[in-house]
PDB file of N, CA and C in Angstrom:
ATOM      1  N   UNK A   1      10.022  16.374   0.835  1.00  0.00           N
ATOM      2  CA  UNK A   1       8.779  15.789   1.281  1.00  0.00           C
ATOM      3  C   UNK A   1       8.610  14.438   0.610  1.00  0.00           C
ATOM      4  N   UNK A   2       7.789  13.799   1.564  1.00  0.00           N
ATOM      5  CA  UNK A   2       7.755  11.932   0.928  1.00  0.00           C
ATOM      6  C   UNK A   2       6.171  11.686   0.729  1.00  0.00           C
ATOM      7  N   UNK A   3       5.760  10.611   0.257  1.00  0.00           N
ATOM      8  CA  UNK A   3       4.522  10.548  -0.013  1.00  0.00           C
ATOM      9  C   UNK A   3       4.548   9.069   0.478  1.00  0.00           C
ATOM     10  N   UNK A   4       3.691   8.328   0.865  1.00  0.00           N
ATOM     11  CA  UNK A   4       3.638   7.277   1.192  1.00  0.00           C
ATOM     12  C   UNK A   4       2.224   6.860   1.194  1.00  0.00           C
ATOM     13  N   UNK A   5       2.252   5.702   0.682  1.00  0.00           N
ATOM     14  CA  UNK A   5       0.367   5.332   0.193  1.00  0.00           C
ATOM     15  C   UNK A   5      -0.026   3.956   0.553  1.00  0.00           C
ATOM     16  N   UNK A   6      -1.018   4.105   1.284  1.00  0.00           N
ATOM     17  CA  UNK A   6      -1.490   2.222   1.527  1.00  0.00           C
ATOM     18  C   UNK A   6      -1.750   1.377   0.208  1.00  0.00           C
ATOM     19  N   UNK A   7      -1.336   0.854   0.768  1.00  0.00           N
ATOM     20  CA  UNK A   7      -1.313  -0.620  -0.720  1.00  0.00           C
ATOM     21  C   UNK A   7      -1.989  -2.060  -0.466  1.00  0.00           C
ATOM     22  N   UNK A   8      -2.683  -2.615  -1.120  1.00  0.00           N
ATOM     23  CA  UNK A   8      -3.218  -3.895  -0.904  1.00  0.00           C
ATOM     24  C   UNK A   8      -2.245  -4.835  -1.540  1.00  0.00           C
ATOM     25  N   UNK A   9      -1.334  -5.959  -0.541  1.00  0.00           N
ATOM     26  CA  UNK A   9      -0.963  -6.817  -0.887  1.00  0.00           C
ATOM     27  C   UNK A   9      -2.091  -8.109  -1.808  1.00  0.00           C
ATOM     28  N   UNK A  10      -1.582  -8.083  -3.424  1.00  0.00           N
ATOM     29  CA  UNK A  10      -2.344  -8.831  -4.304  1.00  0.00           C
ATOM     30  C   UNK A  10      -1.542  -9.985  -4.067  1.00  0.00           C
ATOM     31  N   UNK A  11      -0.292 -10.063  -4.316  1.00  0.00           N
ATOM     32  CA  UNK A  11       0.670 -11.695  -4.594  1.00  0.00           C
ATOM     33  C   UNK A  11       1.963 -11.538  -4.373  1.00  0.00           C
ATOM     34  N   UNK A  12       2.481 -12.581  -3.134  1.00  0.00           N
ATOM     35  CA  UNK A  12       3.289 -12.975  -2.661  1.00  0.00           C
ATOM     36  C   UNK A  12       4.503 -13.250  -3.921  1.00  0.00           C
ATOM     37  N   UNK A  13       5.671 -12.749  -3.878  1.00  0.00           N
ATOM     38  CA  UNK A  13       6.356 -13.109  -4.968  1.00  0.00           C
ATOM     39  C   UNK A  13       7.350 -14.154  -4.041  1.00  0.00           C
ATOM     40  N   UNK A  14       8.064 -13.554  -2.813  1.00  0.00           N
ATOM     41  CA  UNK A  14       9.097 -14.338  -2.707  1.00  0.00           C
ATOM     42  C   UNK A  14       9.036 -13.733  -0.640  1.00  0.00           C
ATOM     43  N   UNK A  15       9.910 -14.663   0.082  1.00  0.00           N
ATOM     44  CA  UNK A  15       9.473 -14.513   1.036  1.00  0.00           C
ATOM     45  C   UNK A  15      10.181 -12.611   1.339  1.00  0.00           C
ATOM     46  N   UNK A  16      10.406 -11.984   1.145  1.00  0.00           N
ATOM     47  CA  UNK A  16      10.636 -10.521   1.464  1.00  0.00           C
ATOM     48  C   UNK A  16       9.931  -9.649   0.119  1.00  0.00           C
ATOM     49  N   UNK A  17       9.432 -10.148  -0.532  1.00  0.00           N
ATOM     50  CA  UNK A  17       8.717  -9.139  -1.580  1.00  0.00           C
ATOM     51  C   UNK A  17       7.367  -9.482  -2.071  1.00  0.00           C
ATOM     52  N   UNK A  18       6.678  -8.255  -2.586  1.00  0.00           N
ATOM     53  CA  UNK A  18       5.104  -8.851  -2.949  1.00  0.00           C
ATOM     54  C   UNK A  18       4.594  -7.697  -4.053  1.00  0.00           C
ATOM     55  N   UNK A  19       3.820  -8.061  -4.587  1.00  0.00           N
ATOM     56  CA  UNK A  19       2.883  -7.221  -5.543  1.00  0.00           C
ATOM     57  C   UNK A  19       2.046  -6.744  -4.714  1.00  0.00           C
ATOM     58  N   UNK A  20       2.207  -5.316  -4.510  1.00  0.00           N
ATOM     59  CA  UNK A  20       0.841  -4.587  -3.978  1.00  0.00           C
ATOM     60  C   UNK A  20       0.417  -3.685  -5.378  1.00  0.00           C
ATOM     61  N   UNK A  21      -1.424  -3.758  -4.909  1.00  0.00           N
ATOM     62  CA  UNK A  21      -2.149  -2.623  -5.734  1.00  0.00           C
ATOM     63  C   UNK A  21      -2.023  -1.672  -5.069  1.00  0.00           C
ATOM     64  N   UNK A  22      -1.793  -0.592  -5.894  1.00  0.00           N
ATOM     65  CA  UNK A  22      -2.133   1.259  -5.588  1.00  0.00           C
ATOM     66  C   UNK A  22      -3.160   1.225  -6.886  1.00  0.00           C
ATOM     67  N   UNK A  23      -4.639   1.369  -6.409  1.00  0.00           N
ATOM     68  CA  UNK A  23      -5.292   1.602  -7.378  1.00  0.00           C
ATOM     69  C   UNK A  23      -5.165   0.532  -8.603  1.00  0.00           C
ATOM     70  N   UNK A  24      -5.134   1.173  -9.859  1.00  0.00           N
ATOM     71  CA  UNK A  24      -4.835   0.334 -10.964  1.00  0.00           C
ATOM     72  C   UNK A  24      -3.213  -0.322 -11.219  1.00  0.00           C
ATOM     73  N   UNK A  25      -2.581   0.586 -10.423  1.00  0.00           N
ATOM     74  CA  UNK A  25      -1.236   0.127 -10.787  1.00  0.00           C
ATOM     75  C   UNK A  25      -0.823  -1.170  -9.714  1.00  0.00           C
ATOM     76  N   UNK A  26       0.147  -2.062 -10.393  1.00  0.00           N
ATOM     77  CA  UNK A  26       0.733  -3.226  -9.424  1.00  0.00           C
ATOM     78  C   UNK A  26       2.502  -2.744  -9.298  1.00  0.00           C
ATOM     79  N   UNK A  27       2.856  -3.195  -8.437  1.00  0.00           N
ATOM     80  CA  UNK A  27       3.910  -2.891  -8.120  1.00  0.00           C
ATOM     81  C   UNK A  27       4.630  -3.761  -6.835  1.00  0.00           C
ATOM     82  N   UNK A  28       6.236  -4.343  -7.598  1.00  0.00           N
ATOM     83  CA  UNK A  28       6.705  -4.970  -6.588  1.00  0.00           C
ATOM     84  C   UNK A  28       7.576  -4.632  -5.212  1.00  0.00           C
ATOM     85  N   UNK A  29       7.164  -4.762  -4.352  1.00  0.00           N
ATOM     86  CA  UNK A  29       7.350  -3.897  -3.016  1.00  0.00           C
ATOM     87  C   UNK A  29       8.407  -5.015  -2.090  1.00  0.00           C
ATOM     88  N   UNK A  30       9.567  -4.539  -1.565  1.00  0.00           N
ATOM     89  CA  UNK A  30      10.290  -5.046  -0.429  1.00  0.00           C
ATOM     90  C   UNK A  30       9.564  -5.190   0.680  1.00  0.00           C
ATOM     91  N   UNK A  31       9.448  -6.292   1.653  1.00  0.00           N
ATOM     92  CA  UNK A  31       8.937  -6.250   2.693  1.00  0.00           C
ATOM     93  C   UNK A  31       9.489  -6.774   4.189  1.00  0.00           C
ATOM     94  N   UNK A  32      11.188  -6.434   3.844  1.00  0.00           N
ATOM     95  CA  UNK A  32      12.040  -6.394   4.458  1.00  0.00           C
ATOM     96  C   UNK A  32      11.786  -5.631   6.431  1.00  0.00           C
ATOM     97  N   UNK A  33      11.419  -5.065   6.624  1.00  0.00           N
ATOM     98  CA  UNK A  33      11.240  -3.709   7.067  1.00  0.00           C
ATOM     99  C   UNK A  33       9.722  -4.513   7.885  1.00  0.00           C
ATOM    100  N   UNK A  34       8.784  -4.774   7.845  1.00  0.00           N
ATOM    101  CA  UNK A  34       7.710  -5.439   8.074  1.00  0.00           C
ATOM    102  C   UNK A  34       7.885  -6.886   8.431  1.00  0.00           C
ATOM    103  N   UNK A  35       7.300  -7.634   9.481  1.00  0.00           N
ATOM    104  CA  UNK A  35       6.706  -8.915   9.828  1.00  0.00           C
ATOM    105  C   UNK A  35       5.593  -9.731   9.739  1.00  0.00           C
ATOM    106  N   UNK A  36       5.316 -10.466   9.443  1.00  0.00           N
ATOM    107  CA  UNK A  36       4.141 -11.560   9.696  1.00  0.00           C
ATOM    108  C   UNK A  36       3.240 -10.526   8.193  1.00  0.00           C
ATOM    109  N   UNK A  37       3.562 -10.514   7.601  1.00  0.00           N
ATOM    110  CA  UNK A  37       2.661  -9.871   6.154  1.00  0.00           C
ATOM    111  C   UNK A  37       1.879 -10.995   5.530  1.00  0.00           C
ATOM    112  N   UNK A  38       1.196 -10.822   5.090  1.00  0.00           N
ATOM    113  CA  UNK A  38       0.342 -11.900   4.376  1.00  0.00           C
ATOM    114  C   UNK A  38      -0.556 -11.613   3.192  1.00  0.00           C
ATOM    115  N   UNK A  39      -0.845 -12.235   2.418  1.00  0.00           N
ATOM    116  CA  UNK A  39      -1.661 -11.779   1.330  1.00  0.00           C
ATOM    117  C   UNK A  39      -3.129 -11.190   2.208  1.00  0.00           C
ATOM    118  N   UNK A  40      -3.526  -9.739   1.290  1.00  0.00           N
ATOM    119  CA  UNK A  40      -4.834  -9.139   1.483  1.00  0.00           C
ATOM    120  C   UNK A  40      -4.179  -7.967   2.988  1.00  0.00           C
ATOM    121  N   UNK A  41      -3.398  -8.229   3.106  1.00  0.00           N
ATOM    122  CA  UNK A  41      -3.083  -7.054   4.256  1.00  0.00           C
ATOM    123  C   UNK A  41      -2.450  -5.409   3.328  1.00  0.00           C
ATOM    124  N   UNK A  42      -3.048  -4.882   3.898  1.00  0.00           N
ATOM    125  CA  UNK A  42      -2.265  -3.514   3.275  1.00  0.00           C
ATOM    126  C   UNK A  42      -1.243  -2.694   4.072  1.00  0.00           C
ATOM    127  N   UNK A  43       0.091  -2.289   3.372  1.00  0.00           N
ATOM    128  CA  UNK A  43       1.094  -1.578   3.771  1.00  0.00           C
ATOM    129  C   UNK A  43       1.004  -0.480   3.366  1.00  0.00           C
ATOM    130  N   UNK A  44       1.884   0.410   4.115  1.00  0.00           N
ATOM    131  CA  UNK A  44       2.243   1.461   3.910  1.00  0.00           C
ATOM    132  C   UNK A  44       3.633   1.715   3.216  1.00  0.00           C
ATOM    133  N   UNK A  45       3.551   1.953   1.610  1.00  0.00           N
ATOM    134  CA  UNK A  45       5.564   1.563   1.092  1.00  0.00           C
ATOM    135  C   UNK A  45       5.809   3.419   0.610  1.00  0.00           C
ATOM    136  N   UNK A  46       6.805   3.289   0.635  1.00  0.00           N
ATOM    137  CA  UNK A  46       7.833   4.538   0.231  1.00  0.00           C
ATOM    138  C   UNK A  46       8.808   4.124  -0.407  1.00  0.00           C
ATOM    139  N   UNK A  47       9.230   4.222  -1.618  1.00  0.00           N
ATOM    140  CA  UNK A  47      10.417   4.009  -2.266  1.00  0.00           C
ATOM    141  C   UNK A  47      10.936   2.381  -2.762  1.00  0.00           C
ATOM    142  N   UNK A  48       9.459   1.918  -2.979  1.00  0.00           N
ATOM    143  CA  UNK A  48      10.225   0.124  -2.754  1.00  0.00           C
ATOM    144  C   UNK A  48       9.919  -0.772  -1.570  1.00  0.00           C
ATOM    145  N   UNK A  49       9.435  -0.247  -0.650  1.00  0.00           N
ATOM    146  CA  UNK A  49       9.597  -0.694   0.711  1.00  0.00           C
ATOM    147  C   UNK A  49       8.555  -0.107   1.156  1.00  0.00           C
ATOM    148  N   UNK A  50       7.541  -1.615   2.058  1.00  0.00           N
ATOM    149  CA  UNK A  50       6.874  -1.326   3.055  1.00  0.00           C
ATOM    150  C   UNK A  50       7.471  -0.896   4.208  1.00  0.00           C
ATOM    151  N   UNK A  51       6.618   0.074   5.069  1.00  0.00           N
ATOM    152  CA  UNK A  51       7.081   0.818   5.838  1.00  0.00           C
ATOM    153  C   UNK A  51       6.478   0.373   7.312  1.00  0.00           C
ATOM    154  N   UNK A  52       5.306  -0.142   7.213  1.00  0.00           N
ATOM    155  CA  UNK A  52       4.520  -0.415   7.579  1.00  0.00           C
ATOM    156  C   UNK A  52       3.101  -1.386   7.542  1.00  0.00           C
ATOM    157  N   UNK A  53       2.165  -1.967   8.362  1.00  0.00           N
ATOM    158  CA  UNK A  53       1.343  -2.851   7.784  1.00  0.00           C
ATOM    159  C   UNK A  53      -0.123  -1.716   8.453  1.00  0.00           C
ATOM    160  N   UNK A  54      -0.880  -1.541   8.255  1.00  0.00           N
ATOM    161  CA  UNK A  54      -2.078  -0.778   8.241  1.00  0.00           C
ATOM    162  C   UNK A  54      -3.568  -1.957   8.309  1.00  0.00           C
ATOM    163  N   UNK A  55      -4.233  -1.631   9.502  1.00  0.00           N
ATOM    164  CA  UNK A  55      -5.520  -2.460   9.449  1.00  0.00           C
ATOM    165  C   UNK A  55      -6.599  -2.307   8.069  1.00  0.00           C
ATOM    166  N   UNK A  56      -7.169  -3.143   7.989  1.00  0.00           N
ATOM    167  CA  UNK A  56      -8.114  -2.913   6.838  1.00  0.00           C
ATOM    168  C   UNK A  56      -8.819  -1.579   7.114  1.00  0.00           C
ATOM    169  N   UNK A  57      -9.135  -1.385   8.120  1.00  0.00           N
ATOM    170  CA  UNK A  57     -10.221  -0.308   8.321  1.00  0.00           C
ATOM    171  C   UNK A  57      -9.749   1.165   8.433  1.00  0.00           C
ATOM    172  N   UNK A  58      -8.329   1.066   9.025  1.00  0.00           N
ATOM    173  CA  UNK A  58      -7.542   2.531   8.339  1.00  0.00           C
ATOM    174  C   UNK A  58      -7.337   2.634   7.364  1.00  0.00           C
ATOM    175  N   UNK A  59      -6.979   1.586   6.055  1.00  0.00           N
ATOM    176  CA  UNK A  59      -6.578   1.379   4.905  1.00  0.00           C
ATOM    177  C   UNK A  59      -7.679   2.084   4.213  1.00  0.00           C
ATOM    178  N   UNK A  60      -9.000   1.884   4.437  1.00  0.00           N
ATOM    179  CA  UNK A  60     -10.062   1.866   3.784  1.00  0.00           C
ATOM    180  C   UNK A  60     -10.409   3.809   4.149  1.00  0.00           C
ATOM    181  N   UNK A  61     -10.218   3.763   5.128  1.00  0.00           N
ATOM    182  CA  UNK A  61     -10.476   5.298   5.409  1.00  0.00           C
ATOM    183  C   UNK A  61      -9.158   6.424   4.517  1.00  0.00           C
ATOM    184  N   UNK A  62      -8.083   6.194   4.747  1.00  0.00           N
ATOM    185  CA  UNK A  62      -6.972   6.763   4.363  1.00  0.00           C
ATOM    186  C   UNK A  62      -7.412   6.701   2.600  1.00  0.00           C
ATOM    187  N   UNK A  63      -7.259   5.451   2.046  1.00  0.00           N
ATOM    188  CA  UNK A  63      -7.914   5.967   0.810  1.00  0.00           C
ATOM    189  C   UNK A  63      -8.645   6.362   0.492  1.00  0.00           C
ATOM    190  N   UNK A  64      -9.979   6.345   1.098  1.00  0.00           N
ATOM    191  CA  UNK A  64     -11.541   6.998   0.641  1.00  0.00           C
ATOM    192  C   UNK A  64     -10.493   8.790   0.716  1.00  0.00           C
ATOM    193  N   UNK A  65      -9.695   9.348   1.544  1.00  0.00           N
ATOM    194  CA  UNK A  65      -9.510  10.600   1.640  1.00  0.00           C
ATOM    195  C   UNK A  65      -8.491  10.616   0.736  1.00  0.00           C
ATOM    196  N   UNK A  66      -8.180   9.990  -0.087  1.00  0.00           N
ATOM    197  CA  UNK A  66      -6.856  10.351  -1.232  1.00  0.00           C
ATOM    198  C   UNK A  66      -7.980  10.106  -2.268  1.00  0.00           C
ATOM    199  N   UNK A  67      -8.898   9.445  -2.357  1.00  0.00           N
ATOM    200  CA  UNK A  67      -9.740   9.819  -3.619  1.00  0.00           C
ATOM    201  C   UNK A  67     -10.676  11.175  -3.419  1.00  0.00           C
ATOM    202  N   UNK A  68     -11.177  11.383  -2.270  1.00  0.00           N
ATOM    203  CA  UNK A  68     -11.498  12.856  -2.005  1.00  0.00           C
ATOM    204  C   UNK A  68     -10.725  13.898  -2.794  1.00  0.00           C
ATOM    205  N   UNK A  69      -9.646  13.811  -2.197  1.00  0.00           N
ATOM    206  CA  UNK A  69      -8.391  14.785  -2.714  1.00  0.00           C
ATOM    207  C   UNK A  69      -8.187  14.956  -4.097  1.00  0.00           C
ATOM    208  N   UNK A  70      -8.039  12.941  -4.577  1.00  0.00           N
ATOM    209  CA  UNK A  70      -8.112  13.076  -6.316  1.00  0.00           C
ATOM    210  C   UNK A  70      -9.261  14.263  -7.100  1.00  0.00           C
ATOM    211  N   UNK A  71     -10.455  13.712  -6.505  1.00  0.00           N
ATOM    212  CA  UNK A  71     -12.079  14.291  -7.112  1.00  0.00           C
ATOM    213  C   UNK A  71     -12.135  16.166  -6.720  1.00  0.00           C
ATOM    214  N   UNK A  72     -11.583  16.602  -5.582  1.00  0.00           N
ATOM    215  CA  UNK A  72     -11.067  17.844  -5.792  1.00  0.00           C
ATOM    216  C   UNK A  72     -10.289  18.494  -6.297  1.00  0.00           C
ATOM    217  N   UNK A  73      -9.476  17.942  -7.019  1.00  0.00           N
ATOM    218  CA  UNK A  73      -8.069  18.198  -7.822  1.00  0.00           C
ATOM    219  C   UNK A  73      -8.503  17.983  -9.141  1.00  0.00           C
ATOM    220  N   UNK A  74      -9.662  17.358  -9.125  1.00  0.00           N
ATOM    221  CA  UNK A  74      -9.866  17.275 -11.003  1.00  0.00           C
ATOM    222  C   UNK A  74     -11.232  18.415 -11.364  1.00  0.00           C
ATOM    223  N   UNK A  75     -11.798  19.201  -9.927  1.00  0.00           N
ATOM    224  CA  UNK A  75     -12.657  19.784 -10.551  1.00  0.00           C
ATOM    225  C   UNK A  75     -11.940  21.317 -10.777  1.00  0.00           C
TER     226      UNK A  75
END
């Protein structure tokens, strides 16, 4: 099984890679695999690699339900 998590592109490193946030953590992501990316867009990465680019407004929903999940898992 794979896990795969939307990410907010923070900073452009180089033209195929970027710093996305997951939460508190930063992390540099391939964006090989994806087109037309731009800072403030969020992907979907697995392993290094965006998989995908995700609208703000799924982005925003998909995480509100992984912090759900977090806040049930800690009670």
């Amino acid at each position: 099984m794979c896990l795969a998590i939307p990410g907010e592109i923070v900073k452009m490193i180089e033209p195929d890679s970027a710093l996305v946030a997951f939460g508190e953590s930063r992390v540099k992501i391939n964006l090989s695999f994806v087109e037309g990316v731009k800072l403030g867009d969020y992907v979907i990465a697995h392993s290094g690699f965006a998989l995908s680019v995700l609208d703000e407004e799924e982005a925003i929903a998909q995480l509100a339900l992984w912090e759900e999940y977090r806040e049930k898992m800690a009670e």
